[in-house]
PDB file of N, CA and C in Angstrom:
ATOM      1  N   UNK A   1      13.143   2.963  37.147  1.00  0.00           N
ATOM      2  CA  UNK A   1      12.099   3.952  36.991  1.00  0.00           C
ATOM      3  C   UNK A   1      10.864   3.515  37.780  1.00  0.00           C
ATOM      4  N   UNK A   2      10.102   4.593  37.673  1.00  0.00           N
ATOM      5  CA  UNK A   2       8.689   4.031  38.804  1.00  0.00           C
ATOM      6  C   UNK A   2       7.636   5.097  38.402  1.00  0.00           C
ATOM      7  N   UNK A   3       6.224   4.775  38.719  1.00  0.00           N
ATOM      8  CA  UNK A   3       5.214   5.402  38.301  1.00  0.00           C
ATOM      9  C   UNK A   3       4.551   5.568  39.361  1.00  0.00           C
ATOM     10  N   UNK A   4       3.499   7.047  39.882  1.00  0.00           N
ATOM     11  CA  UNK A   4       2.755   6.880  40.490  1.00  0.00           C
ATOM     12  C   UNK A   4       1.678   6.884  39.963  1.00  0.00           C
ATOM     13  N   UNK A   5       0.793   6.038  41.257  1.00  0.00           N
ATOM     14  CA  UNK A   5      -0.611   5.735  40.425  1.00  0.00           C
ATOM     15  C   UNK A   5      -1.167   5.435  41.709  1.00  0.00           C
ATOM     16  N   UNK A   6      -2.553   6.210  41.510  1.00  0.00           N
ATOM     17  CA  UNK A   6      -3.637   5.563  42.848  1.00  0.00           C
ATOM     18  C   UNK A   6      -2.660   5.512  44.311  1.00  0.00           C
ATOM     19  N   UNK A   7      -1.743   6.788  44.523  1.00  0.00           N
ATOM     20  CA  UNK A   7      -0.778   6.575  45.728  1.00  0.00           C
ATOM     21  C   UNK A   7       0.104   5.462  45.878  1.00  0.00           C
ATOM     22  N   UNK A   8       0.557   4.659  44.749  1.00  0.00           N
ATOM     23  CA  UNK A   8       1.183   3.573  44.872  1.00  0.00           C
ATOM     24  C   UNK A   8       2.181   4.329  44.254  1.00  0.00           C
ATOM     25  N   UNK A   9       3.833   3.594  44.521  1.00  0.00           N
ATOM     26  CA  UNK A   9       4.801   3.899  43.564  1.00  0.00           C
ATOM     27  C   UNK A   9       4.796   2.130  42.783  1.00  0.00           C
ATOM     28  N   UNK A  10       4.707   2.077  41.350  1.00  0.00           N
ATOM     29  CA  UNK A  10       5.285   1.062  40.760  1.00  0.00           C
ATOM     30  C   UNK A  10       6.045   1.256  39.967  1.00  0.00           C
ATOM     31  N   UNK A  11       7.222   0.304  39.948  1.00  0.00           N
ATOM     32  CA  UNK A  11       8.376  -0.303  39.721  1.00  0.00           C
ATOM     33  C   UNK A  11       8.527  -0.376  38.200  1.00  0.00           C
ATOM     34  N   UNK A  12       8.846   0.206  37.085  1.00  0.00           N
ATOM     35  CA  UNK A  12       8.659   0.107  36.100  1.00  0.00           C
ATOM     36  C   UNK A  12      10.415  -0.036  35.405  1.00  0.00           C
ATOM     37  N   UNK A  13      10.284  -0.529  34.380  1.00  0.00           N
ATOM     38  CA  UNK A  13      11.393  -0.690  33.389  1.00  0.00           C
ATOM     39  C   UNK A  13      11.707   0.672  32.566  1.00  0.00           C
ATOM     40  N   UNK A  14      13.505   0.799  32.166  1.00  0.00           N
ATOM     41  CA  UNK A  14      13.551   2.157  31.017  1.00  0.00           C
ATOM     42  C   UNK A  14      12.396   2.378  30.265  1.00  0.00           C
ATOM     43  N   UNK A  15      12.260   1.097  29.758  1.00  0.00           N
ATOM     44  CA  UNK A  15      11.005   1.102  28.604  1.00  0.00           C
ATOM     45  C   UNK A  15       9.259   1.097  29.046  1.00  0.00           C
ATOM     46  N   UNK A  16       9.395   1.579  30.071  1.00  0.00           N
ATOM     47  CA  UNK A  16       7.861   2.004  30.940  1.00  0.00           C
ATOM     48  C   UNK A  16       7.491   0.418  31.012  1.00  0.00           C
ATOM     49  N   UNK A  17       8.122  -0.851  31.158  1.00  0.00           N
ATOM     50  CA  UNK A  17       7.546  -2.115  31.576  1.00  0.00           C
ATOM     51  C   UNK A  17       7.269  -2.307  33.278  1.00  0.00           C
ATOM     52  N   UNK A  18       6.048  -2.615  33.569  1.00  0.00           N
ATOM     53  CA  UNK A  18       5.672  -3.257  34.931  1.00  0.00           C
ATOM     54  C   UNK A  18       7.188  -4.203  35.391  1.00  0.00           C
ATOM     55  N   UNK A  19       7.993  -3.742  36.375  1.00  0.00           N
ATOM     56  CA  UNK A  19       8.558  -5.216  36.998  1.00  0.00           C
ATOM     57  C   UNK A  19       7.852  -5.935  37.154  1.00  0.00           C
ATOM     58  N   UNK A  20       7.154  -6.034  38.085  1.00  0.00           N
ATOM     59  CA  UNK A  20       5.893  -6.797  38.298  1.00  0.00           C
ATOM     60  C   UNK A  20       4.886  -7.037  37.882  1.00  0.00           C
ATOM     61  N   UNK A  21       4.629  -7.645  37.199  1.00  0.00           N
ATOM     62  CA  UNK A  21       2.924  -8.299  36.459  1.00  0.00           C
ATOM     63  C   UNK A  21       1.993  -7.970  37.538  1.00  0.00           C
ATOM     64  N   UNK A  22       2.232  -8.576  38.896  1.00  0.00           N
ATOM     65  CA  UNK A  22       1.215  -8.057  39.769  1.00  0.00           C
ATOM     66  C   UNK A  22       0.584  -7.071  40.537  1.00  0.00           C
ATOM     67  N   UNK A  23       0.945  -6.135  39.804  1.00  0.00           N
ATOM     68  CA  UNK A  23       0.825  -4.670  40.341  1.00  0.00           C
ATOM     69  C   UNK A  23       0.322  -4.148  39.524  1.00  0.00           C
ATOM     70  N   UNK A  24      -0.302  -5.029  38.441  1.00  0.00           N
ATOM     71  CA  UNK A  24      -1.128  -4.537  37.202  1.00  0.00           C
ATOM     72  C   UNK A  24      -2.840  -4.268  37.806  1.00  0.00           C
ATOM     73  N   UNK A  25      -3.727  -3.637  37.344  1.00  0.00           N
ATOM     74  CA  UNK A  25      -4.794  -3.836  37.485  1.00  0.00           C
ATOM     75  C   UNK A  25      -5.873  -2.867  36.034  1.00  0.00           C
ATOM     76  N   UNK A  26      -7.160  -3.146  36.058  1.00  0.00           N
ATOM     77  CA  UNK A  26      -7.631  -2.297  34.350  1.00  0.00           C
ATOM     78  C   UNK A  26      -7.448  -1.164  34.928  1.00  0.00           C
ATOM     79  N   UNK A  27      -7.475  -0.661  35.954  1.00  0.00           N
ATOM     80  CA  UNK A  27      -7.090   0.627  36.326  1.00  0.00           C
ATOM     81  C   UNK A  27      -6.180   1.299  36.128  1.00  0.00           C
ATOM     82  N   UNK A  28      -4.590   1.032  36.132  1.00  0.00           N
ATOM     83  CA  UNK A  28      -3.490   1.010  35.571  1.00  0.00           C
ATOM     84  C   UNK A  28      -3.407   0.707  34.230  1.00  0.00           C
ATOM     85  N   UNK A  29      -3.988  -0.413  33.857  1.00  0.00           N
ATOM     86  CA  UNK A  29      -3.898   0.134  32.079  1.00  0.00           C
ATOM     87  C   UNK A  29      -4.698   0.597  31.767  1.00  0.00           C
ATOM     88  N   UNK A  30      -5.972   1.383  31.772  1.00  0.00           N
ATOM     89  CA  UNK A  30      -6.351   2.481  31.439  1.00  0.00           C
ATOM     90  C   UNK A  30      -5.556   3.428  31.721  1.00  0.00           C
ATOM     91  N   UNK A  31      -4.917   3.850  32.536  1.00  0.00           N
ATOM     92  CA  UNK A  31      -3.736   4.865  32.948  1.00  0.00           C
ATOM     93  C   UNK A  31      -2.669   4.905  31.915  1.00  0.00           C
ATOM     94  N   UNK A  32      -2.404   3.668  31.824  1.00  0.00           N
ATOM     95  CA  UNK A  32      -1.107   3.397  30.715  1.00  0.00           C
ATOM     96  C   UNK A  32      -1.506   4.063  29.297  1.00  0.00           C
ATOM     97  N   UNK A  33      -2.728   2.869  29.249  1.00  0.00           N
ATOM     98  CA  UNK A  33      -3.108   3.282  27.344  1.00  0.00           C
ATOM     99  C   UNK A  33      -3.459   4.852  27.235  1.00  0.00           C
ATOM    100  N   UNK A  34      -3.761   5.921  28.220  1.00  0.00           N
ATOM    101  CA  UNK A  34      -4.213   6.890  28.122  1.00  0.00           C
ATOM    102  C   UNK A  34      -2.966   7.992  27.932  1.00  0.00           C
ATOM    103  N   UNK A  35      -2.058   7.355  28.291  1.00  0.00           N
ATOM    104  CA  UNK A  35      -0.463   7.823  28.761  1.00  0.00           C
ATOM    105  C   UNK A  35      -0.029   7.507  27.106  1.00  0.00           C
ATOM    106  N   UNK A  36      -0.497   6.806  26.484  1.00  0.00           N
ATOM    107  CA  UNK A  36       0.105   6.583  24.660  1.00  0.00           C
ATOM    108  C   UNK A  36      -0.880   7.403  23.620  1.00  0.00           C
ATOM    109  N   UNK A  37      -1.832   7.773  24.518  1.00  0.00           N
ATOM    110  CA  UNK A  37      -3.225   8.396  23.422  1.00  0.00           C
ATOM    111  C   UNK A  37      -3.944   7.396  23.217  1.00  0.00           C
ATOM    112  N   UNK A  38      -4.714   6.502  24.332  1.00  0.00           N
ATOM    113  CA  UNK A  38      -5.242   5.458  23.261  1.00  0.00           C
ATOM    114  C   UNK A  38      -6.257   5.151  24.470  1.00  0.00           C
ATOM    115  N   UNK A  39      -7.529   5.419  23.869  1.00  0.00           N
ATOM    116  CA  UNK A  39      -8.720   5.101  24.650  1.00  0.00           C
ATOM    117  C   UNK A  39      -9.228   3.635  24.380  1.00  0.00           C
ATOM    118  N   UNK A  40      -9.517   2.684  25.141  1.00  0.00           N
ATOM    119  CA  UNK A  40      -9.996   1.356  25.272  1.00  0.00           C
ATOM    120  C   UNK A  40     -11.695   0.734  25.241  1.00  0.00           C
ATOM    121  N   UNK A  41     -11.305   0.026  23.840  1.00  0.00           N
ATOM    122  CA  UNK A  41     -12.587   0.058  23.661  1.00  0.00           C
ATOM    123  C   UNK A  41     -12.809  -1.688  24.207  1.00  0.00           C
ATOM    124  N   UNK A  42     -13.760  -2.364  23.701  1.00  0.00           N
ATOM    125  CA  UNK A  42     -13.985  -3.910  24.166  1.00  0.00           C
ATOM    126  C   UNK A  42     -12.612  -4.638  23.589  1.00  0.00           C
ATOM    127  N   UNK A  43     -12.862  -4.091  22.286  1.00  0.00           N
ATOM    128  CA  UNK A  43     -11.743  -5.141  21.633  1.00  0.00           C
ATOM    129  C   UNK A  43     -10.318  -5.302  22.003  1.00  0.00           C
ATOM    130  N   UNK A  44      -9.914  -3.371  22.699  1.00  0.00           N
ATOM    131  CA  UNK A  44      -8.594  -3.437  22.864  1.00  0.00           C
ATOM    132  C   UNK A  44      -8.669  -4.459  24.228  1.00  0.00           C
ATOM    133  N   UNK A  45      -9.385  -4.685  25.007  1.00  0.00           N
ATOM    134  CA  UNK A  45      -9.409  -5.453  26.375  1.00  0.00           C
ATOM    135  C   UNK A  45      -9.393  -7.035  26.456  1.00  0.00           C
ATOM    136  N   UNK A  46     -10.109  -7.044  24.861  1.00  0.00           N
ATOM    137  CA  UNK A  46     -10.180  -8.550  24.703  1.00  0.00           C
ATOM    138  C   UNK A  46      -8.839  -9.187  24.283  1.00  0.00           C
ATOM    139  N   UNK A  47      -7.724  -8.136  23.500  1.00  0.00           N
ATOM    140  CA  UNK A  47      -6.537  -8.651  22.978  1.00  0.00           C
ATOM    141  C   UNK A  47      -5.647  -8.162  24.458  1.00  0.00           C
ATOM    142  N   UNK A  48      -5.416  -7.267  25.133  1.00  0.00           N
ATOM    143  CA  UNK A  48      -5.133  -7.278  26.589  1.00  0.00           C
ATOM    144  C   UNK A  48      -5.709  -8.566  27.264  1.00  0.00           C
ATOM    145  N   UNK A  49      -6.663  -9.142  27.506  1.00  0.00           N
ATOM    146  CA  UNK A  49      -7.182 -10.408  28.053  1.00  0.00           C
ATOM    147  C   UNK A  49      -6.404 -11.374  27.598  1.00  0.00           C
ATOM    148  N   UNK A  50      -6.403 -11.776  26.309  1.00  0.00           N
ATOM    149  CA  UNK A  50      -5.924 -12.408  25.887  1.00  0.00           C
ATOM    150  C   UNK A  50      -4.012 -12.873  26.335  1.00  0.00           C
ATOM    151  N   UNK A  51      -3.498 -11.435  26.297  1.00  0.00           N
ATOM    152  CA  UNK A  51      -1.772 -11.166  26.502  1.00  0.00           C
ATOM    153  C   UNK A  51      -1.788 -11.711  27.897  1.00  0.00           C
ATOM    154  N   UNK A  52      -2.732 -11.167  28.803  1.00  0.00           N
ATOM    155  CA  UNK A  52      -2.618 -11.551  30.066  1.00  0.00           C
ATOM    156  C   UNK A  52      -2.696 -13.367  29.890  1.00  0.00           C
ATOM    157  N   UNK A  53      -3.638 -13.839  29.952  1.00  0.00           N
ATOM    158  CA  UNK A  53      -3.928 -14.463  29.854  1.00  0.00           C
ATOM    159  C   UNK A  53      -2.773 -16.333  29.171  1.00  0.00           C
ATOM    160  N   UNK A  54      -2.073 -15.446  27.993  1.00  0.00           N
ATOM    161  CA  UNK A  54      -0.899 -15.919  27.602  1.00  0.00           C
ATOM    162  C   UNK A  54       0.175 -16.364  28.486  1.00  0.00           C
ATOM    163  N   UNK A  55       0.265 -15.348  29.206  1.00  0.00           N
ATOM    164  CA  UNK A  55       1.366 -14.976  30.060  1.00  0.00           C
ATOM    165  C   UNK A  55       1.630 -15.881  31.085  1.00  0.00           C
ATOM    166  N   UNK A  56       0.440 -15.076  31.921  1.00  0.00           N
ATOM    167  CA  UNK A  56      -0.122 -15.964  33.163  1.00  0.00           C
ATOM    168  C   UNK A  56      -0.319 -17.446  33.154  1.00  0.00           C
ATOM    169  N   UNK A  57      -0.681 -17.575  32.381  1.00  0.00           N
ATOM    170  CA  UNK A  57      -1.570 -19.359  32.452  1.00  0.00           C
ATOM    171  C   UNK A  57      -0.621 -20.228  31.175  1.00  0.00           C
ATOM    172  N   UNK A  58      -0.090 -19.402  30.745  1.00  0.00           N
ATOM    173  CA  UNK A  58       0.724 -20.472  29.674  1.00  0.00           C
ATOM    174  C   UNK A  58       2.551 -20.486  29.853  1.00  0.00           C
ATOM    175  N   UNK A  59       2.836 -20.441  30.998  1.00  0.00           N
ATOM    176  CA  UNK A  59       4.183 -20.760  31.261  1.00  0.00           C
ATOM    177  C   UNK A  59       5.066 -19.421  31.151  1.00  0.00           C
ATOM    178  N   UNK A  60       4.434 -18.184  30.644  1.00  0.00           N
ATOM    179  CA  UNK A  60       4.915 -16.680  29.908  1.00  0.00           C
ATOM    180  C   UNK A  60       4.884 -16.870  28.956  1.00  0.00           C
ATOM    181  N   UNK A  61       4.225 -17.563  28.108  1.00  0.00           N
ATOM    182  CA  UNK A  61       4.223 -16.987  26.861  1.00  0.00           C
ATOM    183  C   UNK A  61       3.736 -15.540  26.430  1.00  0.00           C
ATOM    184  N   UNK A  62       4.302 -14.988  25.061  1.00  0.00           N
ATOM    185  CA  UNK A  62       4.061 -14.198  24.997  1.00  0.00           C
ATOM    186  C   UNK A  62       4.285 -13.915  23.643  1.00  0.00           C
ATOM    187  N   UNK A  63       2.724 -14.110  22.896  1.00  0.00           N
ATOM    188  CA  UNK A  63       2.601 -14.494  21.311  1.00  0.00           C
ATOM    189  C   UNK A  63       2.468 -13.484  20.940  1.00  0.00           C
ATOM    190  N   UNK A  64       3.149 -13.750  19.035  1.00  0.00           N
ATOM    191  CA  UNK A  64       3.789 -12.609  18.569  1.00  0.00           C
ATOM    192  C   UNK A  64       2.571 -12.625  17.626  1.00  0.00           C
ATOM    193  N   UNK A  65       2.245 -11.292  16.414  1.00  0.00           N
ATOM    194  CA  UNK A  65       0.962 -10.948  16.181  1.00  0.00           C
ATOM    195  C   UNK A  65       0.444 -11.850  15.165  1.00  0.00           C
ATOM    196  N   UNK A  66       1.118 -12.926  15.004  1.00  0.00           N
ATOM    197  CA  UNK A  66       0.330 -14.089  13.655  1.00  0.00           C
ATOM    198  C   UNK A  66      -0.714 -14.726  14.785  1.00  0.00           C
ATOM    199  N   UNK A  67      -0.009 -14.910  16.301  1.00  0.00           N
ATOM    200  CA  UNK A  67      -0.326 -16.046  17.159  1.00  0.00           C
ATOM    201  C   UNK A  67      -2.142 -14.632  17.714  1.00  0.00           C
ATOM    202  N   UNK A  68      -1.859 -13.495  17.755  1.00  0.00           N
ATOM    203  CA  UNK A  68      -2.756 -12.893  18.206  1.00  0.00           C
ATOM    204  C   UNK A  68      -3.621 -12.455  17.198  1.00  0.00           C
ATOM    205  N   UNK A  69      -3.321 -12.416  15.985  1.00  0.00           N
ATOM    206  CA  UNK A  69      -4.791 -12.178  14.511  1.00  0.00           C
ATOM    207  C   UNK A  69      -5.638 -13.653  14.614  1.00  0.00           C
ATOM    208  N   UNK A  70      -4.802 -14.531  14.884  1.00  0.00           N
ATOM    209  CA  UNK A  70      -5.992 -16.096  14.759  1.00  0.00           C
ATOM    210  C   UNK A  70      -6.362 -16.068  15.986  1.00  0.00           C
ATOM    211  N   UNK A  71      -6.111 -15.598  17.279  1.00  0.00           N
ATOM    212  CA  UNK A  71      -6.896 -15.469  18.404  1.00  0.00           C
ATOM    213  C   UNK A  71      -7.919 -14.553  18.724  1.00  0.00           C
ATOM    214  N   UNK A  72      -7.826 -13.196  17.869  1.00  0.00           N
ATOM    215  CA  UNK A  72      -8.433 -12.565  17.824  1.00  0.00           C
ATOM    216  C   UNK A  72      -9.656 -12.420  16.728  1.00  0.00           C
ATOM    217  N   UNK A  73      -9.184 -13.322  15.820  1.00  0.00           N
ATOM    218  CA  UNK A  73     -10.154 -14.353  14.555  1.00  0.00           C
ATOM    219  C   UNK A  73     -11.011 -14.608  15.453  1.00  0.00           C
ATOM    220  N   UNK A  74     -10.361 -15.890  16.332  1.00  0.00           N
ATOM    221  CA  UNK A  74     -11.410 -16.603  16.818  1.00  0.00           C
ATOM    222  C   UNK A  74     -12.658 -16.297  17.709  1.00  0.00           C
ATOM    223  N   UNK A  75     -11.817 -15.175  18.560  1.00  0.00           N
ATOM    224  CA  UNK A  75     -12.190 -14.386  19.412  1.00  0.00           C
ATOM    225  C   UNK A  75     -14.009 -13.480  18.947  1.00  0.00           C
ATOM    226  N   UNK A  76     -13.088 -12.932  17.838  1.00  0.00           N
ATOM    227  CA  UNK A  76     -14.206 -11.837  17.599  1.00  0.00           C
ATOM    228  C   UNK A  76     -15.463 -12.492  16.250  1.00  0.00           C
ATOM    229  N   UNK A  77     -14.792 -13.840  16.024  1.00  0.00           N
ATOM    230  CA  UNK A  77     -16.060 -14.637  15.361  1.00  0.00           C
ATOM    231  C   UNK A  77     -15.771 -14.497  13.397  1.00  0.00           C
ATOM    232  N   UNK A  78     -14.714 -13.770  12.701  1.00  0.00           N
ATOM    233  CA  UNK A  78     -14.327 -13.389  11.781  1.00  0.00           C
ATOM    234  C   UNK A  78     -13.059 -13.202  11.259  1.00  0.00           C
ATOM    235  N   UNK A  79     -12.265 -13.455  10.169  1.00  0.00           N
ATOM    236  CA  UNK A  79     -11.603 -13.508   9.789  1.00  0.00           C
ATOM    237  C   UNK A  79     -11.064 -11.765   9.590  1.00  0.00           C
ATOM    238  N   UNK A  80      -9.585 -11.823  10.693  1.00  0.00           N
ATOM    239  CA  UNK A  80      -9.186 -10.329  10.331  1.00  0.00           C
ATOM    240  C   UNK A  80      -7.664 -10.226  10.093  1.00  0.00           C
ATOM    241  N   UNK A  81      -7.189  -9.028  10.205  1.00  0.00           N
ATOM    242  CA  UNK A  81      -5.844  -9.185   9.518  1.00  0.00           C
ATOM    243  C   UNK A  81      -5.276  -8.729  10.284  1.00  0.00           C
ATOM    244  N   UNK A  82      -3.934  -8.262   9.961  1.00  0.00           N
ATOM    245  CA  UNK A  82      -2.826  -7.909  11.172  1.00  0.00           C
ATOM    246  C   UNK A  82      -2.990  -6.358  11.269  1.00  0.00           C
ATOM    247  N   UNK A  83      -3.827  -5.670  10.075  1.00  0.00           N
ATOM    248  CA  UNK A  83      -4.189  -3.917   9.885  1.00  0.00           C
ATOM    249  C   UNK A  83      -5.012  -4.139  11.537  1.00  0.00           C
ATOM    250  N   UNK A  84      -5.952  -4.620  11.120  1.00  0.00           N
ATOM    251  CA  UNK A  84      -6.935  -4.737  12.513  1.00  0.00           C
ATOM    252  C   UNK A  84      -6.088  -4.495  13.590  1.00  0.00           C
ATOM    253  N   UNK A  85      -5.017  -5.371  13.961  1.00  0.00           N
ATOM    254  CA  UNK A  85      -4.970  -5.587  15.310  1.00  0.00           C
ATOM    255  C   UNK A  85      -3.774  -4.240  15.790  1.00  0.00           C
ATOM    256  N   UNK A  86      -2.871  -4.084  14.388  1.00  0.00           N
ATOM    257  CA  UNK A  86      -2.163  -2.430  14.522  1.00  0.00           C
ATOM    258  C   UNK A  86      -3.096  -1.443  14.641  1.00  0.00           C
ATOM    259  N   UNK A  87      -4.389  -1.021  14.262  1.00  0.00           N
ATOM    260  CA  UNK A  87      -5.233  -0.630  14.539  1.00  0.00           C
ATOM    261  C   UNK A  87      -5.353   0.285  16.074  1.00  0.00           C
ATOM    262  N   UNK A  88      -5.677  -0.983  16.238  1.00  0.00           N
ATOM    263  CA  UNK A  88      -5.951  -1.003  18.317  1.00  0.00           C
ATOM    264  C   UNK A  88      -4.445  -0.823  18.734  1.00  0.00           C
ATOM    265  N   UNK A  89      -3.509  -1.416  18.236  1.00  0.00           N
ATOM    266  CA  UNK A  89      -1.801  -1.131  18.922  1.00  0.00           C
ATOM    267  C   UNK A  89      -1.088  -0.896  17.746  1.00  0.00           C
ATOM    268  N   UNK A  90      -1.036   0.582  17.936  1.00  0.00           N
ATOM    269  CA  UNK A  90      -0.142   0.903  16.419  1.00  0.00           C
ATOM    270  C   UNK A  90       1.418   0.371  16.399  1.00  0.00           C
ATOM    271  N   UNK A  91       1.656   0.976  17.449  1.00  0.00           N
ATOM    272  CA  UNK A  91       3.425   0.331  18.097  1.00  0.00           C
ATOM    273  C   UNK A  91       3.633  -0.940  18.439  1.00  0.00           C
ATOM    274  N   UNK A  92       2.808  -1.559  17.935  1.00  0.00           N
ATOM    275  CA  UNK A  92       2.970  -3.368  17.889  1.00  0.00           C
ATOM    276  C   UNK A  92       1.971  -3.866  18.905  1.00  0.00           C
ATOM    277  N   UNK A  93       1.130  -4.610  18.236  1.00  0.00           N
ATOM    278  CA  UNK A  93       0.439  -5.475  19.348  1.00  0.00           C
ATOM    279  C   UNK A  93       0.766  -6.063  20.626  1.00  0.00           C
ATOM    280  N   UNK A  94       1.890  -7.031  19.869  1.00  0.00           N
ATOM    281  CA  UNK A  94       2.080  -7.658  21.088  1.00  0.00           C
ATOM    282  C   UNK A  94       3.363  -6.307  22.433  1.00  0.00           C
ATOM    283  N   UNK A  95       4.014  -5.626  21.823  1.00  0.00           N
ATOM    284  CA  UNK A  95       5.032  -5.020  22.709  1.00  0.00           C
ATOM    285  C   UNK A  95       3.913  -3.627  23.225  1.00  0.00           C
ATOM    286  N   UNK A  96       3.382  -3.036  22.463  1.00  0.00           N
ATOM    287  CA  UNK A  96       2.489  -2.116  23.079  1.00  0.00           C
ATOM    288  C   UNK A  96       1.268  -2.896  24.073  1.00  0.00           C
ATOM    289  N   UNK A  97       0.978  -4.079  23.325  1.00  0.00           N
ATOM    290  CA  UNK A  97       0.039  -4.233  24.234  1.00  0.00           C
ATOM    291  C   UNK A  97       0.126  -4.565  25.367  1.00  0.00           C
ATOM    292  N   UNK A  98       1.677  -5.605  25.148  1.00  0.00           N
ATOM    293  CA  UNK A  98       1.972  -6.318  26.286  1.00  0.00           C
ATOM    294  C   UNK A  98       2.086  -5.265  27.571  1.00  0.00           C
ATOM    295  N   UNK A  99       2.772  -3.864  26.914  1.00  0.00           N
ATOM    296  CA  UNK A  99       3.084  -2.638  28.251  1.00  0.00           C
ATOM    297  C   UNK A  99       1.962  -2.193  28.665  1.00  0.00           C
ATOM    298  N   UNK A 100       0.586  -1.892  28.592  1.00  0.00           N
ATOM    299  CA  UNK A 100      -0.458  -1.784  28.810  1.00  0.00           C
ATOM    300  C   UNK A 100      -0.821  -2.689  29.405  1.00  0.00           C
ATOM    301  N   UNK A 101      -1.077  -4.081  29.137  1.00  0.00           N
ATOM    302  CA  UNK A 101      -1.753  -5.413  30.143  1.00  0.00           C
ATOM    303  C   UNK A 101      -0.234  -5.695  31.493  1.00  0.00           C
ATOM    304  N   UNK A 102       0.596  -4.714  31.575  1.00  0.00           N
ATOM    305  CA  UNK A 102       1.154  -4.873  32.316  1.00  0.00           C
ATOM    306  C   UNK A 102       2.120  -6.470  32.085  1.00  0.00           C
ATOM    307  N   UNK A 103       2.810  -6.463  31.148  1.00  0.00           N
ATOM    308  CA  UNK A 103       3.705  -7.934  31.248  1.00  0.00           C
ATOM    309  C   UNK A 103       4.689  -7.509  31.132  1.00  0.00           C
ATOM    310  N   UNK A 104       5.894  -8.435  30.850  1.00  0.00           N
ATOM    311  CA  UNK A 104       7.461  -7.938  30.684  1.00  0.00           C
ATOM    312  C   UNK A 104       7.777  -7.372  29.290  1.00  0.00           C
ATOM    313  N   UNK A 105       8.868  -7.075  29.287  1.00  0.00           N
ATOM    314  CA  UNK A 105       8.862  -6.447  27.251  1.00  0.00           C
ATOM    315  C   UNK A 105       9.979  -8.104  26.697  1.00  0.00           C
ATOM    316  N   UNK A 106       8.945  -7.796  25.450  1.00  0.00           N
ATOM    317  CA  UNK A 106       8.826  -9.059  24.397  1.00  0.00           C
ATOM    318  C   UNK A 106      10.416  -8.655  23.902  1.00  0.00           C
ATOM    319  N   UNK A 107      11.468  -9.792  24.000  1.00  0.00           N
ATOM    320  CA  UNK A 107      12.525  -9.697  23.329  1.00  0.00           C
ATOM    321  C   UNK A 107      12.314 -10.007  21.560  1.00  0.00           C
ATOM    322  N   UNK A 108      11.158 -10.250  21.412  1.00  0.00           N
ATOM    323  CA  UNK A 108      10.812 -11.089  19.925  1.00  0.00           C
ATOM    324  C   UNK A 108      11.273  -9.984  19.171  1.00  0.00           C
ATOM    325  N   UNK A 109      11.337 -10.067  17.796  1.00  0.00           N
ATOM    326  CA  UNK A 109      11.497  -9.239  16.489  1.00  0.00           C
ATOM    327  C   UNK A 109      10.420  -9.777  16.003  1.00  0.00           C
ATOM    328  N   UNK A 110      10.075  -8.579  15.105  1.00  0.00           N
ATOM    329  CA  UNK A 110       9.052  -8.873  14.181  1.00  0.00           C
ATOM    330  C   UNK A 110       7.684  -9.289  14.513  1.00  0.00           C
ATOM    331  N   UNK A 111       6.673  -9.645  13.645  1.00  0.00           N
ATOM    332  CA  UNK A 111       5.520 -10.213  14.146  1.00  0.00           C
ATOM    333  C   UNK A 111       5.302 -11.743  13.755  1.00  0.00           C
ATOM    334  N   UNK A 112       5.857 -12.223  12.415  1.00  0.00           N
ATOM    335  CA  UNK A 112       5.687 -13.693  11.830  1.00  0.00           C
ATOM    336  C   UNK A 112       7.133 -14.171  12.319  1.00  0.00           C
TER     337      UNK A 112
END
């Protein structure tokens, strides 16, 4: 499958996943999240930052939502829960979010 965007064709998975991580940009996931109903506020960018961030710089990881409520604890200065972070990604943090920050899809189950 493939998407156009900004005159580009990208390369996408059945499940609307980026092949490529690098063909991501906030431009494209604003495109994406807007494509699920879901307007982006700081926070959703900071847990997108974060996924990227996972990904990229930590070998691919790609933490499941216990590993993203204490990052996003830490993050946002307060103790929050996993409602919070379904909140911002109703269809799962980490698998919705991950398709939005442009990463691969999470084989994980579950969130704990």
């Amino acid at each position: 499958m493939a998407i156009e965007f900004n005159g580009k064709t990208i390369e996408t998975t059945a499940n609307g996943y980026l092949v490529d991580h690098g063909d991501w940009t906030k431009e494209l996931g604003e495109h994406l999240a807007k494509e699920e109903g879901l307007d982006l506020t700081q926070k959703h960018w900071d847990l997108i930052e974060f996924l990227r961030d996972e990904f990229i710089n930590n070998n691919g990881n790609q933490p499941n939502t216990r590993n993203i409520v204490k990052a996003m604890s830490d993050k946002w200065g307060g103790k929050i829960s996993q409602k919070d972070v379904y909140d911002l990604f109703p269809k799962d943090p980490s698998k919705q979010g991950g398709r939005i920050a442009g990463l691969p899809e999470s084989r994980r189950k579950g969130g704990y």
